[in-house]
C-alpha atoms as a PDB file:
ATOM      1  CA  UNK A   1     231.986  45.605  35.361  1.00  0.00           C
ATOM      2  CA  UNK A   2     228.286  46.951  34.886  1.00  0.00           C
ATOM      3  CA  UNK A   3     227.416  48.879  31.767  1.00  0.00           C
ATOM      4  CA  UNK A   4     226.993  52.262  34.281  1.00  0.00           C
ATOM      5  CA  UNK A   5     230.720  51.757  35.072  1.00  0.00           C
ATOM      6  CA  UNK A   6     233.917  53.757  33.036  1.00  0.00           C
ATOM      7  CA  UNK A   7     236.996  52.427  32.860  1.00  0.00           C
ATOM      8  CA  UNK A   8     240.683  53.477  31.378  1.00  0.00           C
ATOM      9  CA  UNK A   9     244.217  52.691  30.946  1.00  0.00           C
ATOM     10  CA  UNK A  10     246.946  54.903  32.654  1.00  0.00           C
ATOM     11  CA  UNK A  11     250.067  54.824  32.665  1.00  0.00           C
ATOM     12  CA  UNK A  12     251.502  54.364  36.280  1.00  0.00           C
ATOM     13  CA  UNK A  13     255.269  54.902  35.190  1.00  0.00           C
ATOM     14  CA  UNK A  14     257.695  54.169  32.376  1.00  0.00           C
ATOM     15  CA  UNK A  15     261.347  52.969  31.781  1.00  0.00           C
ATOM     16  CA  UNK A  16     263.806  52.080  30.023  1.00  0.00           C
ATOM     17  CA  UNK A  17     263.685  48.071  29.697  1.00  0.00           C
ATOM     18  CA  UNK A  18     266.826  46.058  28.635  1.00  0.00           C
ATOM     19  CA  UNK A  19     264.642  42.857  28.249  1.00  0.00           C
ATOM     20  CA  UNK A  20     262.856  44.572  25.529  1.00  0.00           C
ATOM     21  CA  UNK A  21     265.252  47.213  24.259  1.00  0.00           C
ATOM     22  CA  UNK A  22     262.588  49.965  24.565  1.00  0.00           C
ATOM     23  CA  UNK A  23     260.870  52.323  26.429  1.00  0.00           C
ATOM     24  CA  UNK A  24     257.653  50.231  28.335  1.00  0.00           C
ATOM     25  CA  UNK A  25     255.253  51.238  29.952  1.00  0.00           C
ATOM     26  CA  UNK A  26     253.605  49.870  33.522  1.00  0.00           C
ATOM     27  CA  UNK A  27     249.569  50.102  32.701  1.00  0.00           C
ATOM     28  CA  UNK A  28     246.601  50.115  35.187  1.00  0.00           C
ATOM     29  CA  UNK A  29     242.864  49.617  34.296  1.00  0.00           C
ATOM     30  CA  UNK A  30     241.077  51.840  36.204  1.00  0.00           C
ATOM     31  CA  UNK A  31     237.402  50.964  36.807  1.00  0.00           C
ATOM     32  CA  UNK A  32     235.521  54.136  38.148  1.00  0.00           C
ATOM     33  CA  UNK A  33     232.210  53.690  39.938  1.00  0.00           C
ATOM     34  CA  UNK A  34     229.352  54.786  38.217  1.00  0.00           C
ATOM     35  CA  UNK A  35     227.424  58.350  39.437  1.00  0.00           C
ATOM     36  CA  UNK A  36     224.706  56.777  41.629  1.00  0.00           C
ATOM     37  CA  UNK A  37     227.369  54.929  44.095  1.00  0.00           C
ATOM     38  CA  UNK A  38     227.620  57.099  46.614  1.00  0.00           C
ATOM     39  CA  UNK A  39     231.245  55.383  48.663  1.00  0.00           C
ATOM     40  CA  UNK A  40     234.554  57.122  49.078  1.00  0.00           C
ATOM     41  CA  UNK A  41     236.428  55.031  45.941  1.00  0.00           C
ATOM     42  CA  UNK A  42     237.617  56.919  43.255  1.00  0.00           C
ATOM     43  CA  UNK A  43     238.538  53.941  41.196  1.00  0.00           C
ATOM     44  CA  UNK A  44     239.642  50.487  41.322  1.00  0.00           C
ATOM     45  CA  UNK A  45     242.329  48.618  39.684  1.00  0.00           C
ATOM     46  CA  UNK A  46     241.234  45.717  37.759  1.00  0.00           C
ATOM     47  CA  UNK A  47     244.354  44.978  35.508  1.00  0.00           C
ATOM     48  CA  UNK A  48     247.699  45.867  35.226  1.00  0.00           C
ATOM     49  CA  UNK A  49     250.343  45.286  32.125  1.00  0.00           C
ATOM     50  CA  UNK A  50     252.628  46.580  30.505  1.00  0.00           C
ATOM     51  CA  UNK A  51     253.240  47.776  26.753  1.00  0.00           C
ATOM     52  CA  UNK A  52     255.493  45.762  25.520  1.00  0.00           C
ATOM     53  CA  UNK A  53     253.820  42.585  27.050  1.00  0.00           C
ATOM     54  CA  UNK A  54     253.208  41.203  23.621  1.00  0.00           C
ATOM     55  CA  UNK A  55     256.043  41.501  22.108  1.00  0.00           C
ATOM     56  CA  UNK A  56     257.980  40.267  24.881  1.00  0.00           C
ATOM     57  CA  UNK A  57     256.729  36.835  25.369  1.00  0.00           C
ATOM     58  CA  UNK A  58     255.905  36.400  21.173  1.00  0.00           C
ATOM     59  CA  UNK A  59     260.001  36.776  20.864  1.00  0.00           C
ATOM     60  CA  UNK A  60     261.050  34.816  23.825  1.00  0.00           C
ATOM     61  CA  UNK A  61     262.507  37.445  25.465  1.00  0.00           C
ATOM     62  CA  UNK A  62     263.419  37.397  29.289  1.00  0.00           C
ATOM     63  CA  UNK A  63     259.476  36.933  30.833  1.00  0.00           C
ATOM     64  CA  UNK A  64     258.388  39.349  33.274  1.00  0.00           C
ATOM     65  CA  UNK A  65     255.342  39.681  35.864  1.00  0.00           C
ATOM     66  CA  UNK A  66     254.240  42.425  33.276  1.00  0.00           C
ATOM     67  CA  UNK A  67     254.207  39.698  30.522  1.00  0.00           C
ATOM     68  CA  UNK A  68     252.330  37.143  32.598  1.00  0.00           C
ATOM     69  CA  UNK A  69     254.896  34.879  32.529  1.00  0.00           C
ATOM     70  CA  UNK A  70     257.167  34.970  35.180  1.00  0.00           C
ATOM     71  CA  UNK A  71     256.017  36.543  38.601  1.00  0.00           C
ATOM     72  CA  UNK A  72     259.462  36.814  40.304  1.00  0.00           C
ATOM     73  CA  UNK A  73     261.160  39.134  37.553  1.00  0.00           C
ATOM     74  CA  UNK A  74     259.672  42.671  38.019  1.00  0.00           C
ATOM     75  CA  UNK A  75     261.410  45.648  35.695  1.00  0.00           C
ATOM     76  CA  UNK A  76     259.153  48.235  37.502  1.00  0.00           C
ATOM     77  CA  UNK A  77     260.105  47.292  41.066  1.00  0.00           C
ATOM     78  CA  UNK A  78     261.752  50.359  43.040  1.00  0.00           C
ATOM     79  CA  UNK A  79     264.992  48.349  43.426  1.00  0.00           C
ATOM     80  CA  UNK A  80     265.978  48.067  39.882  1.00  0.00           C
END
């Protein structure tokens, strides 16, 4: 990311999670070009996590794709 680049966290969407016994929240870091570029892209995604990431895998809760540590267990997946 170049120093002419802006970036922020949104929030994508938010549930209730029984793995953490809260209210989380799915994250995106949103890298937006900087005002000389001149394409079509609005922003980029960079990073994505969610907010209760930490305390999740420092408790040894059920692990996540959110938390880093398990990519076939998605909470924020349509189906669920």
């Amino acid at each position: 990311m170049s120093a002419s680049q802006q970036y922020e966290w949104t929030v994508v969407k938010s549930h209730w999670c029984p793995a953490a016994n809260a209210e989380v929240a799915l994250l995106e870091k949103r890298v937006y070009p900087s005002a000389d570029f001149l394409g079509t892209e609005s922003f980029r995604v960079v990073e994505q996590r969610c907010t209760h990431d930490v305390e999740c895998n420092l408790n040894d809760h059920v692990h996540c794709k959110w938390a880093g540590t398990n990519p076939y267990n998605d909470p924020f997946a349509e189906s669920q």
